[in-house]
C-alpha atoms as a PDB file:
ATOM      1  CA  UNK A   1     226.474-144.848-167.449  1.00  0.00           C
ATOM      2  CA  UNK A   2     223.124-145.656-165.179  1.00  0.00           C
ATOM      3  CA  UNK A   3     224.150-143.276-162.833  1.00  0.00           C
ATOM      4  CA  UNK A   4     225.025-140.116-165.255  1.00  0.00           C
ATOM      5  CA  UNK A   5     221.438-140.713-166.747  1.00  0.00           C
ATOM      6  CA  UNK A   6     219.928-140.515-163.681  1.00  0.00           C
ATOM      7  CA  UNK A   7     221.513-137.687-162.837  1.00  0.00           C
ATOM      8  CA  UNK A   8     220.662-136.117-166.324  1.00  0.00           C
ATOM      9  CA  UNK A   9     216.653-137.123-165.459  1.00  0.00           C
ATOM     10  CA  UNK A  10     216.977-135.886-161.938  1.00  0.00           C
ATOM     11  CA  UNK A  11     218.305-131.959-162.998  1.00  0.00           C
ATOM     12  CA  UNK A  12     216.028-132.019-165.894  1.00  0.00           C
ATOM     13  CA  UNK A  13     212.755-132.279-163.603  1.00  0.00           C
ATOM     14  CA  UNK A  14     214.234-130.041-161.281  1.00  0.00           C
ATOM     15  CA  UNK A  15     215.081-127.212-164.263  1.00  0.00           C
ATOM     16  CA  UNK A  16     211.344-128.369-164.845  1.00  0.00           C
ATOM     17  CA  UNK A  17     209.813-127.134-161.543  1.00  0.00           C
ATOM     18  CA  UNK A  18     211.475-124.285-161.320  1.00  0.00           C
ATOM     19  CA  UNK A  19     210.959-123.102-164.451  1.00  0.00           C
ATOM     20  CA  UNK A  20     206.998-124.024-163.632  1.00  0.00           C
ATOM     21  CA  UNK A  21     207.282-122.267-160.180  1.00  0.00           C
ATOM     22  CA  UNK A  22     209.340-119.257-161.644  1.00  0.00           C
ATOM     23  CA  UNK A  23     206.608-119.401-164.554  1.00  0.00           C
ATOM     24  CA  UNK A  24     203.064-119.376-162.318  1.00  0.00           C
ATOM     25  CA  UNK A  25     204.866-116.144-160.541  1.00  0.00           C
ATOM     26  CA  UNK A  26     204.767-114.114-163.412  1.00  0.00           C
ATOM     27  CA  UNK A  27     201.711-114.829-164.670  1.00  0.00           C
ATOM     28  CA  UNK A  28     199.213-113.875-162.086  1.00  0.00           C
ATOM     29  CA  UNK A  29     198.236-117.262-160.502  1.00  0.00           C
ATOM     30  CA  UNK A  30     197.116-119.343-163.427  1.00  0.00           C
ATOM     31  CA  UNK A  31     199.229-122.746-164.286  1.00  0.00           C
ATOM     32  CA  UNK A  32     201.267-122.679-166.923  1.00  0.00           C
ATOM     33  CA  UNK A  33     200.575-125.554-169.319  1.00  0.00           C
ATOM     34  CA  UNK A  34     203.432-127.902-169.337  1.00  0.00           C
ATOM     35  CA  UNK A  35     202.372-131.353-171.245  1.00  0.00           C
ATOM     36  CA  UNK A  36     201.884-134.029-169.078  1.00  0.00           C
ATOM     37  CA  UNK A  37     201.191-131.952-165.627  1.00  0.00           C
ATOM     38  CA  UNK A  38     197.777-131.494-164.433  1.00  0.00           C
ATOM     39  CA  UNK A  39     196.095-128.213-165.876  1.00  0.00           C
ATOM     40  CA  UNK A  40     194.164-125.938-163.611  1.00  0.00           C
ATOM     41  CA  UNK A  41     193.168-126.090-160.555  1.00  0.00           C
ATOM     42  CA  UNK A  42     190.961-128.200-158.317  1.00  0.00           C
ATOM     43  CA  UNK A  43     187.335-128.031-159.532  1.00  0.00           C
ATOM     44  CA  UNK A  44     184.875-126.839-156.370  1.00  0.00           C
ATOM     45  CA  UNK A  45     182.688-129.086-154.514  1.00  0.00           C
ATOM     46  CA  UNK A  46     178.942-129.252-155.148  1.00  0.00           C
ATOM     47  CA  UNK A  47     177.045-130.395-152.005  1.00  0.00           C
ATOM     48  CA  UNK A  48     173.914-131.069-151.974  1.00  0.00           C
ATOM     49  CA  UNK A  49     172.079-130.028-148.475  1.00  0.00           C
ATOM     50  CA  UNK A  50     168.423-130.799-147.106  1.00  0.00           C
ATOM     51  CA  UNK A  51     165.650-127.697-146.671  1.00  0.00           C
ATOM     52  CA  UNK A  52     162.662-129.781-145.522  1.00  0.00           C
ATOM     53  CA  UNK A  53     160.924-129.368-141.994  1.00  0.00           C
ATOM     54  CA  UNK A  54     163.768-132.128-140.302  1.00  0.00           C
ATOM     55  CA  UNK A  55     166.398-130.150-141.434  1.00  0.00           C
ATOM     56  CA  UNK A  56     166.959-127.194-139.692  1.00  0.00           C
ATOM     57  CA  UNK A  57     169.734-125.853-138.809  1.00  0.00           C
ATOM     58  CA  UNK A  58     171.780-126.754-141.013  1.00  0.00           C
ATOM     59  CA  UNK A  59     175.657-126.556-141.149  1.00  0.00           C
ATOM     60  CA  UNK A  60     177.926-124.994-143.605  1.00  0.00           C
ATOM     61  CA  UNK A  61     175.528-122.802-145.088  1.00  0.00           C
ATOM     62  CA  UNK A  62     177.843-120.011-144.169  1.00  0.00           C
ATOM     63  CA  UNK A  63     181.225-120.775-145.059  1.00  0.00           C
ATOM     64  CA  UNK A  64     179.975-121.523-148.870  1.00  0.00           C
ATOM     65  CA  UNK A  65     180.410-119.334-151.700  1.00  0.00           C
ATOM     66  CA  UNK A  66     177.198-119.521-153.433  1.00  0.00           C
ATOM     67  CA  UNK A  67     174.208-121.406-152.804  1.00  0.00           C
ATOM     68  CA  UNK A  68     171.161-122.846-155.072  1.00  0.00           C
ATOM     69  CA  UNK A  69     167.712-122.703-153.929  1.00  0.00           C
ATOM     70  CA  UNK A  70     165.164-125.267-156.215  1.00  0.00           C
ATOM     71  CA  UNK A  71     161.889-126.509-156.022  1.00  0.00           C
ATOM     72  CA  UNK A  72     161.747-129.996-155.330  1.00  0.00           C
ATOM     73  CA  UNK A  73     158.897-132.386-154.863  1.00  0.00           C
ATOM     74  CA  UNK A  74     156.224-131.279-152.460  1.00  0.00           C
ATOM     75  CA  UNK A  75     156.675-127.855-152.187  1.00  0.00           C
ATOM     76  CA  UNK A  76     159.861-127.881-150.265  1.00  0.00           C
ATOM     77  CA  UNK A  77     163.448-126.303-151.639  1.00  0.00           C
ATOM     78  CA  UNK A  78     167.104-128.007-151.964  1.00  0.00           C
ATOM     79  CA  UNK A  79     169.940-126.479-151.880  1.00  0.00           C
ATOM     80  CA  UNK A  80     173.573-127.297-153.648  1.00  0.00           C
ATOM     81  CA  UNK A  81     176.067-125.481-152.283  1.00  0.00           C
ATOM     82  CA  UNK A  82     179.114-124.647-153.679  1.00  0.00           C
ATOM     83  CA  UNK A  83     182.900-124.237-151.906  1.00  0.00           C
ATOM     84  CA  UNK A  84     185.542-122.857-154.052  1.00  0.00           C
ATOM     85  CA  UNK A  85     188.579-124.083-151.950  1.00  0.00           C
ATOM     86  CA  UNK A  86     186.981-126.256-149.349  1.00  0.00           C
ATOM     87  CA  UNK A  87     188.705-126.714-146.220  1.00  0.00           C
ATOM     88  CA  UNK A  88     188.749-127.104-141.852  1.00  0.00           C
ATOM     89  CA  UNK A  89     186.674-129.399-139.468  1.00  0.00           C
ATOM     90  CA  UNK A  90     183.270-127.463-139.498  1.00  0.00           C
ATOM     91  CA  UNK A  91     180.302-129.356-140.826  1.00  0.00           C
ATOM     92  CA  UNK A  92     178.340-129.178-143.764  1.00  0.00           C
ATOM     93  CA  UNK A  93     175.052-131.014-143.165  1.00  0.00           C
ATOM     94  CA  UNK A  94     172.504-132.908-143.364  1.00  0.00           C
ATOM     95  CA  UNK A  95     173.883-134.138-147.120  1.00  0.00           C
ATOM     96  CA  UNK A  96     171.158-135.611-149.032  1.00  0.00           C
ATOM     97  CA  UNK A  97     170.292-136.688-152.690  1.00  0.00           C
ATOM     98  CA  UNK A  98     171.354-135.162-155.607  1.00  0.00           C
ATOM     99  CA  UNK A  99     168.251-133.651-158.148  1.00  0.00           C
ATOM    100  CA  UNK A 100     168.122-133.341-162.228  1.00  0.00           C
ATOM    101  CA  UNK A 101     168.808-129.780-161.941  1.00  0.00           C
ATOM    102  CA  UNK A 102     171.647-130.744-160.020  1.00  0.00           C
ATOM    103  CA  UNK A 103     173.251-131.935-163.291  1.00  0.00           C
ATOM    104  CA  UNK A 104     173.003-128.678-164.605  1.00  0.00           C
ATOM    105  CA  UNK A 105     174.851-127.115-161.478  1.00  0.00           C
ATOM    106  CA  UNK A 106     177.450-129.333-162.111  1.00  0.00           C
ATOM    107  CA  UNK A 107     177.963-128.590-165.832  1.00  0.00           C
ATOM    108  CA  UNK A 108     178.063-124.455-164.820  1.00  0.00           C
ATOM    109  CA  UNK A 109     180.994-125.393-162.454  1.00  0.00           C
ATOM    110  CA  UNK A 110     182.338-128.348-163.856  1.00  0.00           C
ATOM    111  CA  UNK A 111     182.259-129.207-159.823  1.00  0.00           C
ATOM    112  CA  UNK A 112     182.556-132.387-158.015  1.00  0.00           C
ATOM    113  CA  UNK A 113     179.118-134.008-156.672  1.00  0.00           C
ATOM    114  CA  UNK A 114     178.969-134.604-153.032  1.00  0.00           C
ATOM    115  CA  UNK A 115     175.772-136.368-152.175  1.00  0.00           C
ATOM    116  CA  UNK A 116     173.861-139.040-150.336  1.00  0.00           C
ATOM    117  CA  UNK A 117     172.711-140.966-153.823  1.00  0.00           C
ATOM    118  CA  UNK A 118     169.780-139.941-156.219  1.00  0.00           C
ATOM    119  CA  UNK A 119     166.832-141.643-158.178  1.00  0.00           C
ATOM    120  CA  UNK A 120     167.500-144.405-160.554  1.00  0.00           C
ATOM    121  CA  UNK A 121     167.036-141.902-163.113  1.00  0.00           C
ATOM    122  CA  UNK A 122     169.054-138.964-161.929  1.00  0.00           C
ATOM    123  CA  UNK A 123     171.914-141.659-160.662  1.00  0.00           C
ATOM    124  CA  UNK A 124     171.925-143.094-164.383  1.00  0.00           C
ATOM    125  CA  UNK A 125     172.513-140.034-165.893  1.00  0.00           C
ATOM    126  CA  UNK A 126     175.208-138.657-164.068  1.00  0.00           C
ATOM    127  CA  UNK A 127     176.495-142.306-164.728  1.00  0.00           C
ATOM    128  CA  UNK A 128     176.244-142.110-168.459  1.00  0.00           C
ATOM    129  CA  UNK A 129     177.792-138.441-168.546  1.00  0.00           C
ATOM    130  CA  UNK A 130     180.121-139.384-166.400  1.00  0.00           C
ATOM    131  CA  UNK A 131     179.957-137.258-163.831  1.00  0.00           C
ATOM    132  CA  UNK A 132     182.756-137.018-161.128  1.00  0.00           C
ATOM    133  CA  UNK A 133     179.922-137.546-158.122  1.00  0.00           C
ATOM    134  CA  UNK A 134     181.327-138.892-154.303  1.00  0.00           C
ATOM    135  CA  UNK A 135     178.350-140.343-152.305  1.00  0.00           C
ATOM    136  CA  UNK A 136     178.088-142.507-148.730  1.00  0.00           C
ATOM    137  CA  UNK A 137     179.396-145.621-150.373  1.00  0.00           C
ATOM    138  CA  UNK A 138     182.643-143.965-151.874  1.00  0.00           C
ATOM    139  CA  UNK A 139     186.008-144.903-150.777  1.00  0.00           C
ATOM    140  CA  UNK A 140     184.151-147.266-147.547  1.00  0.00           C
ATOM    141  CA  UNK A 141     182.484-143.880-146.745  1.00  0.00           C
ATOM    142  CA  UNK A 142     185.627-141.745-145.600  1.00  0.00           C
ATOM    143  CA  UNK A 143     183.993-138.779-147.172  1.00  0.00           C
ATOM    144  CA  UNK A 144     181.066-138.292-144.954  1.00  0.00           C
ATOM    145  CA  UNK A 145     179.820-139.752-141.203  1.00  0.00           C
ATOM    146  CA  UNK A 146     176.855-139.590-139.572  1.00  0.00           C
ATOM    147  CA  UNK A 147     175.339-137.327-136.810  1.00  0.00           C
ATOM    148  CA  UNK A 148     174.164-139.518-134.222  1.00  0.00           C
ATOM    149  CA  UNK A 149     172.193-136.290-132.318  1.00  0.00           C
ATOM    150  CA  UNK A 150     169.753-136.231-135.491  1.00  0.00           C
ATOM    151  CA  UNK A 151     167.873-139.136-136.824  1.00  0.00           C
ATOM    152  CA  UNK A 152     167.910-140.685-139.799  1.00  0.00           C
ATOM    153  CA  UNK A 153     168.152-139.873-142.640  1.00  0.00           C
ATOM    154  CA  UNK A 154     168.517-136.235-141.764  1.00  0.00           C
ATOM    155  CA  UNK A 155     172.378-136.438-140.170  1.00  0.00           C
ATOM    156  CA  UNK A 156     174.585-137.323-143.183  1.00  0.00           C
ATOM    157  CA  UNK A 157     177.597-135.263-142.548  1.00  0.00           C
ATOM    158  CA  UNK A 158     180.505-133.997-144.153  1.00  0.00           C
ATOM    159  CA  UNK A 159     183.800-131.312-143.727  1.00  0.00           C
ATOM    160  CA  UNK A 160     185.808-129.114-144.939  1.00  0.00           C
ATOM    161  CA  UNK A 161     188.360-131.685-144.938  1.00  0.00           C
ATOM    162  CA  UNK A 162     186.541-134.243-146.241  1.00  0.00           C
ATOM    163  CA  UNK A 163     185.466-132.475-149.396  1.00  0.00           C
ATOM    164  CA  UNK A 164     188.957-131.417-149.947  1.00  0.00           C
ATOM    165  CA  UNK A 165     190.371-135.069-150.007  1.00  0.00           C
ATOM    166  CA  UNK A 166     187.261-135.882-152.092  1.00  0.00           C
ATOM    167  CA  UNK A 167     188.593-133.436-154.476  1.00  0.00           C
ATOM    168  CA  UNK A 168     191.638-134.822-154.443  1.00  0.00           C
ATOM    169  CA  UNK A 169     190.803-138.272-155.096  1.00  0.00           C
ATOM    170  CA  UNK A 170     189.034-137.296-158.130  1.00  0.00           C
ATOM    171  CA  UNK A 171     192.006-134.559-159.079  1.00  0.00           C
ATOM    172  CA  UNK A 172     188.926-132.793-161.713  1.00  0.00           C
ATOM    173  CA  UNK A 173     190.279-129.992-162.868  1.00  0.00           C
ATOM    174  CA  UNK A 174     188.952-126.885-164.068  1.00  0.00           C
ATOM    175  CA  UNK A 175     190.476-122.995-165.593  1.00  0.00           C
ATOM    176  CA  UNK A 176     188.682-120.500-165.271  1.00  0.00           C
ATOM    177  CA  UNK A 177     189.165-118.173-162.553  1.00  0.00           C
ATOM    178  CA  UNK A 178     187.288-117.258-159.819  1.00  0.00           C
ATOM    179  CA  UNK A 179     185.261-114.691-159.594  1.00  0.00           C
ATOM    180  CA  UNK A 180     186.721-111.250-159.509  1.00  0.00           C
ATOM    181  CA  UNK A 181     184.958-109.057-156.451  1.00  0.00           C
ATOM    182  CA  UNK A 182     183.281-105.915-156.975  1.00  0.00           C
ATOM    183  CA  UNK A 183     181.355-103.270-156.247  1.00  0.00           C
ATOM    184  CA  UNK A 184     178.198-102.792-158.377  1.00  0.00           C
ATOM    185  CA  UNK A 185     178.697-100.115-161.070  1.00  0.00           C
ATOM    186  CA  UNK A 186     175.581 -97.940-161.245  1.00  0.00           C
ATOM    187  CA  UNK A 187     172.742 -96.640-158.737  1.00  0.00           C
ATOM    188  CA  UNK A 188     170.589 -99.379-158.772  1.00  0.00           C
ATOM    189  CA  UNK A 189     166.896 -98.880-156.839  1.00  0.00           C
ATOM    190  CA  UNK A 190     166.563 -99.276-152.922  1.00  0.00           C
ATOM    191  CA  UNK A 191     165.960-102.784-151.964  1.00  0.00           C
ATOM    192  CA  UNK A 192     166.210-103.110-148.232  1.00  0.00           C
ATOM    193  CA  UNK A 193     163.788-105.747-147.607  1.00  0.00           C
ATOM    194  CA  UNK A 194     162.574-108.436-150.234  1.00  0.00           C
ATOM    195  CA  UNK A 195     160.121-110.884-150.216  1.00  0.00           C
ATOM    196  CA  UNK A 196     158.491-113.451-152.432  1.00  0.00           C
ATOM    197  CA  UNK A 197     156.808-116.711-152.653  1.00  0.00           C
ATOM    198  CA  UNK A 198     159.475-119.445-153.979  1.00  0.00           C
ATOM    199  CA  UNK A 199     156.835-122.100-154.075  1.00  0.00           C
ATOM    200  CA  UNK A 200     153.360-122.491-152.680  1.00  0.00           C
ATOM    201  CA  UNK A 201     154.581-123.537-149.165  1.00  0.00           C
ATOM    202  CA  UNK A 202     157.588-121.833-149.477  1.00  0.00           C
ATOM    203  CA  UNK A 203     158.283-117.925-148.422  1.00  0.00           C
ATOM    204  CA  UNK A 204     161.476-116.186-148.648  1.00  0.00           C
ATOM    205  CA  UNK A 205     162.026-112.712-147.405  1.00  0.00           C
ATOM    206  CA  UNK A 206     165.436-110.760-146.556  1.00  0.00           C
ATOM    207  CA  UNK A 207     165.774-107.762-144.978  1.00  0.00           C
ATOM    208  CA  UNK A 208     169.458-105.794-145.188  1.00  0.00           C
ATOM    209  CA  UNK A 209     171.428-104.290-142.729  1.00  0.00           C
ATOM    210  CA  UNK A 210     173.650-101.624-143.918  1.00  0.00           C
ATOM    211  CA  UNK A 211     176.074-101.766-140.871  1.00  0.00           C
ATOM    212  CA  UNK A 212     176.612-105.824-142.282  1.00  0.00           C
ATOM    213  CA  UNK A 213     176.111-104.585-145.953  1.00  0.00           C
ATOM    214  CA  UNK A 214     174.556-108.331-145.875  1.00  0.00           C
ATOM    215  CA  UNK A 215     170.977-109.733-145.772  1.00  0.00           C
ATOM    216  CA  UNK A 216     169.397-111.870-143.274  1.00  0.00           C
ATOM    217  CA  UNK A 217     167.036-114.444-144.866  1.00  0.00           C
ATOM    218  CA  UNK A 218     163.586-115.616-143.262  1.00  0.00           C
ATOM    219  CA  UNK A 219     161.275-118.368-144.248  1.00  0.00           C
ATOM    220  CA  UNK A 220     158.268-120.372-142.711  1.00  0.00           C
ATOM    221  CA  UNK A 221     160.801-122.150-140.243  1.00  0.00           C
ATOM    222  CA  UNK A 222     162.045-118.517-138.919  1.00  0.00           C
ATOM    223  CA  UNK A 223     165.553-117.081-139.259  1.00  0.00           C
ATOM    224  CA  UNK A 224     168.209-119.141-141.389  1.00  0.00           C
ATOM    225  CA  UNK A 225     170.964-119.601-138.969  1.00  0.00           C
ATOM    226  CA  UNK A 226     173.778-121.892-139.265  1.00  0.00           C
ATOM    227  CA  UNK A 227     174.663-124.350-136.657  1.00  0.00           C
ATOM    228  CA  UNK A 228     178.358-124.048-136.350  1.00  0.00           C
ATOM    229  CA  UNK A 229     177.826-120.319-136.225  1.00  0.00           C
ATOM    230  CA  UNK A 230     176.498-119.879-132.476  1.00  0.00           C
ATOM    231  CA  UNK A 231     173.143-120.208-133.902  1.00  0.00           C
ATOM    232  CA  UNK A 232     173.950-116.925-135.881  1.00  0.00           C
ATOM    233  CA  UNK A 233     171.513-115.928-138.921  1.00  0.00           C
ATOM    234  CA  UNK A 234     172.675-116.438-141.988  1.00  0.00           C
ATOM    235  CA  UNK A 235     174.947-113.345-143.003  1.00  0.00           C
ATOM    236  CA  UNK A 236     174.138-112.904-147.164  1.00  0.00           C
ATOM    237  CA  UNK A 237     176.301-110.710-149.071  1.00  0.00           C
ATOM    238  CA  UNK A 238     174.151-111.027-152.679  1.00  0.00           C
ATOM    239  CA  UNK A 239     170.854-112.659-153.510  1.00  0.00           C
ATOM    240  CA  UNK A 240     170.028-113.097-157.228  1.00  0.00           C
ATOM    241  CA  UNK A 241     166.868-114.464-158.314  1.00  0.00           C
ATOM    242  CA  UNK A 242     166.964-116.445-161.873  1.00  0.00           C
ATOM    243  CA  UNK A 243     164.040-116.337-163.387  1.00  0.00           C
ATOM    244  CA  UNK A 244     163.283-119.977-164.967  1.00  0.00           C
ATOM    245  CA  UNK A 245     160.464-122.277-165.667  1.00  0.00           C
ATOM    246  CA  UNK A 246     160.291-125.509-164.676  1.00  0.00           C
ATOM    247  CA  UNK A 247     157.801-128.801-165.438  1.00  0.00           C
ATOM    248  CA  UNK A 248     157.167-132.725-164.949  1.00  0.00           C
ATOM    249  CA  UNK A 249     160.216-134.968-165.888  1.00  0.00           C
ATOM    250  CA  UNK A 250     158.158-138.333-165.894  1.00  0.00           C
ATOM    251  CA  UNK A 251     159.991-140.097-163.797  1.00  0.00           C
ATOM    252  CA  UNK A 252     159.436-141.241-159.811  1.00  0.00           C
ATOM    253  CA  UNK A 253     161.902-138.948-157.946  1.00  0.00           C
ATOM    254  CA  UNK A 254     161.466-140.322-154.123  1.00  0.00           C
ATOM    255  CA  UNK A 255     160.272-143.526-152.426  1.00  0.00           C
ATOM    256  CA  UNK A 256     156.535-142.188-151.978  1.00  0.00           C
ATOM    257  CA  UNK A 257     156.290-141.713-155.623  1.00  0.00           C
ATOM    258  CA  UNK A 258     156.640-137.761-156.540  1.00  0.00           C
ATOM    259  CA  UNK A 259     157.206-136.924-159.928  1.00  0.00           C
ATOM    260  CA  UNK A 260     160.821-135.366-161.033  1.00  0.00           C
ATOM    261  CA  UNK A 261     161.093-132.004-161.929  1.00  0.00           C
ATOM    262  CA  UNK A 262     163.476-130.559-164.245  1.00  0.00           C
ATOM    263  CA  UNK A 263     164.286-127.029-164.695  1.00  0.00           C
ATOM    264  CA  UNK A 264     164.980-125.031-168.580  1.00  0.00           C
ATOM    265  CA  UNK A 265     168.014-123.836-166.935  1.00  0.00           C
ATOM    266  CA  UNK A 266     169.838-122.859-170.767  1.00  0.00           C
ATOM    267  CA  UNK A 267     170.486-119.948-172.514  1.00  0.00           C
ATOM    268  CA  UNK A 268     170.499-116.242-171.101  1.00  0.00           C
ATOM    269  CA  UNK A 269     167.738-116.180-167.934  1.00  0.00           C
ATOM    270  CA  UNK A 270     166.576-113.041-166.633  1.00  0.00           C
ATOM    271  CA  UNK A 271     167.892-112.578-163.485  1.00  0.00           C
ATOM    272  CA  UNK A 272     166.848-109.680-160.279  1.00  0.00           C
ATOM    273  CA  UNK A 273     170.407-108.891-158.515  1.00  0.00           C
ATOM    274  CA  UNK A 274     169.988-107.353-155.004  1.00  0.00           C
ATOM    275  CA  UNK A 275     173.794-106.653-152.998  1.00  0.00           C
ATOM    276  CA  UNK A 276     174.439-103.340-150.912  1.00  0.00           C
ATOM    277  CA  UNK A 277     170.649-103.007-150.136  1.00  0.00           C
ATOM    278  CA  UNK A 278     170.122-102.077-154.259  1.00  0.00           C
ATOM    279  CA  UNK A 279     168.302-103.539-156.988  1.00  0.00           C
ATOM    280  CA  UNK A 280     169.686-104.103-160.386  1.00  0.00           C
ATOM    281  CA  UNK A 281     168.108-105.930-163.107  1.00  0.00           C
ATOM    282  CA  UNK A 282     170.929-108.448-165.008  1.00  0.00           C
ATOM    283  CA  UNK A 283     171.154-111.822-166.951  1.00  0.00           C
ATOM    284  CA  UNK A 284     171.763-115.207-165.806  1.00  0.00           C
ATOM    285  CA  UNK A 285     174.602-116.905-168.472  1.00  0.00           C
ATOM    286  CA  UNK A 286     172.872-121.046-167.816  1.00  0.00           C
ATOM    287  CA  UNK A 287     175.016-122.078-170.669  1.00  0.00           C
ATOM    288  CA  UNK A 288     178.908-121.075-169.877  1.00  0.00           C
ATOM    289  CA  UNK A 289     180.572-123.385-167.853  1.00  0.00           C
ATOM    290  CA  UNK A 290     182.878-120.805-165.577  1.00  0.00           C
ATOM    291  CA  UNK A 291     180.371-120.760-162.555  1.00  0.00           C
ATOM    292  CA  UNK A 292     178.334-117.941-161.661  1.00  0.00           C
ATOM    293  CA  UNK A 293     178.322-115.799-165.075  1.00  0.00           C
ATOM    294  CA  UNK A 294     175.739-112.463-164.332  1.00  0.00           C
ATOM    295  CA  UNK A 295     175.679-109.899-166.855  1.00  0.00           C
ATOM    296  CA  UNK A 296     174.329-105.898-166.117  1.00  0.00           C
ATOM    297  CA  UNK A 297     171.355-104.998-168.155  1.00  0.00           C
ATOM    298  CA  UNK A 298     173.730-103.328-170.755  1.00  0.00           C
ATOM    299  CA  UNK A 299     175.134-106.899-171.289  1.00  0.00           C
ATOM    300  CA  UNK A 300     178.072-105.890-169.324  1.00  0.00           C
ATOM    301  CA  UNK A 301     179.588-108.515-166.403  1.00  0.00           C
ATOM    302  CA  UNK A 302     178.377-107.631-163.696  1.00  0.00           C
ATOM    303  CA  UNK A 303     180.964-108.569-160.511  1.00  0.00           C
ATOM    304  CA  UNK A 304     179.308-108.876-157.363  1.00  0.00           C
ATOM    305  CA  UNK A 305     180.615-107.685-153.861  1.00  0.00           C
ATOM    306  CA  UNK A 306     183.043-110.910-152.080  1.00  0.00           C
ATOM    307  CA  UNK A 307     180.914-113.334-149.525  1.00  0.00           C
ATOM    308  CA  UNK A 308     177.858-115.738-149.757  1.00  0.00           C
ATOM    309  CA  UNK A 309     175.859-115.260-152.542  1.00  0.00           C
ATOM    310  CA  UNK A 310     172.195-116.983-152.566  1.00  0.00           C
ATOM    311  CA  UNK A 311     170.971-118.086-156.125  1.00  0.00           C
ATOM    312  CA  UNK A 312     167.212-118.433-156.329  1.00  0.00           C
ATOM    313  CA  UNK A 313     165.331-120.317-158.820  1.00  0.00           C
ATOM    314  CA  UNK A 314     161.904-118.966-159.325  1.00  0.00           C
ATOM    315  CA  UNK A 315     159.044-119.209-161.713  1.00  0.00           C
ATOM    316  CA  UNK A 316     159.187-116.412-164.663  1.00  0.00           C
ATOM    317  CA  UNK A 317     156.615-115.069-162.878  1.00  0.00           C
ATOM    318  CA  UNK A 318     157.232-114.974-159.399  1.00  0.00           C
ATOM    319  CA  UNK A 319     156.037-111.580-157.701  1.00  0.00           C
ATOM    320  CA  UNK A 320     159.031-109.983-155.844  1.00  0.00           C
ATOM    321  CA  UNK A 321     158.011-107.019-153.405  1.00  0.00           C
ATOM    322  CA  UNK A 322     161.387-104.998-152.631  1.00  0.00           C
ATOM    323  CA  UNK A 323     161.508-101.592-150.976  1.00  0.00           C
END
């Protein structure tokens, strides 16, 4: 009797992945729901890289699917990167703390925080929301190392593979799909080379090559280049400014006693979209929580072309000189 039941279980989970398999080929790539299997599929990871003086070059910057640029204390920018599907042996460092507005990235993605810690005030909120975070101390560390060629704390290091079994291990989940590529619909206005002033000892200028169809960026350290690239410059498919104030969060952010800053990231931002050396004015959506959401100036999605995309965050009133 014990053995015909077992057998009865054992067929029935088969008929079960089949009919799952057979299912997710007819239907484009998305799961089907079945009750009791995991929905989705594995929500991206959200690192969170250095941009101060020590830092450079960085690793990883190029193999990531869209990077944030944000003020932080002092002048100087952080970035949170974002990988999709991460995978391989190359690097992604130096890793350092995670920010307020680094929340809000999280809650656009529904991603997976991969940091070195944060502020007693940042760290308690992502407690309290529960946030699936990974830092140093996870797991006895097995998701990052350090570089022993930089010095400390600038050489916190993770992978490809590392953020993958980070992912894993947390098994978050998310459904939406990723973003469809495209060419932009409409004319735009030339916009070979930009330049602006992210903060007030930060520059940024790109200037587009139309052999590439990418930008190169520039600031006051010289050409972003990526370290497990040859010493290449950074290749940038899209840059999108979001236009979005910022202020004072009353708290003490870092061990020399800068204020946090938080960002008004919410609602529909206005947002400058330059890809294929052109310049279209668009939205920012700050509230879905799909990832990247642009819309066209008609309110229209707007799909950008496929490769890194560079997300500024810039004061509403931020002077942009493109030509």
């Amino acid at each position: 009797m014990r053995s015909r039941l077992f057998a009865i279980v054992v067929t029935a989970v088969i008929v079960l992945v089949v009919a799952v398999v057979w299912m997710n080929s007819k239907g484009g790539g998305g799961l089907a729901k079945v009750p009791g299997l995991p929905q989705g599929r594995l929500a991206p990871a959200l690192v969170q890289v250095e941009n101060g003086p020590e830092s450079h070059p960085q690793a990883g910057l190029q193999k990531a699917d869209v990077a944030y640029e944000y003020l932080t204390e002092g002048g100087i920018t952080r970035f949170t990167l974002v990988y999709n599907q991460p995978s391989g042996g190359d690097r992604v460092e130096p890793v350092r703390s995670a920010r307020l507005v680094t929340l809000k990235i999280q809650h656009l993605y529904q991603g997976v925080i991969f940091y070195s810690g944060a502020s007693d005030r940042v760290q308690g909120l992502m407690w309290d929301q529960h946030l699936p975070a990974l830092s140093e101390s996870a797991d006895g560390g097995r998701y990052f190392s350090r570089d022993t060629s930089r010095p400390a704390p600038h050489n916190l290091v993770t992978t490809g593979d590392q953020l993958h079994a980070g992912l894993l291990k947390l098994n978050q989940r998310v459904t939406y799909a990723l973003p469809a590529a495209a060419e932009p619909a409409g004319q735009g206005d030339p916009a070979a080379r930009i330049s602006f002033q992210q903060t007030f000892i930060h520059s940024v200028s790109y200037a587009y090559s139309a052999s590439d169809k990418t930008y190169a960026y520039t600031g006051e350290f010289g050409p972003l280049v990526d370290a497990d690239s040859a010493g290449k410059p950074v290749a940038i498919t899209n840059v999108v400014l979001v236009r979005v104030a910022h202020h004072g969060a009353g708290y003490t952010e870092d061990v020399v006693g800068s204020e946090g800053i938080d960002f008004d990231l919410q609602g529909s931002l206005p947002a400058e979209i330059y890809t294929r050396g052109r310049h279209f004015k668009g939205t920012f959506d700050a509230t879905g929580t799909s990832g990247l959401q642009l819309a066209s100036s008609d309110g229209k999605a707007f799909h950008l072309p496929a490769g890194l995309t560079w997300v500024h965050l810039v004061d509403p009133e931020t002077q942009v000189n493109a030509t």
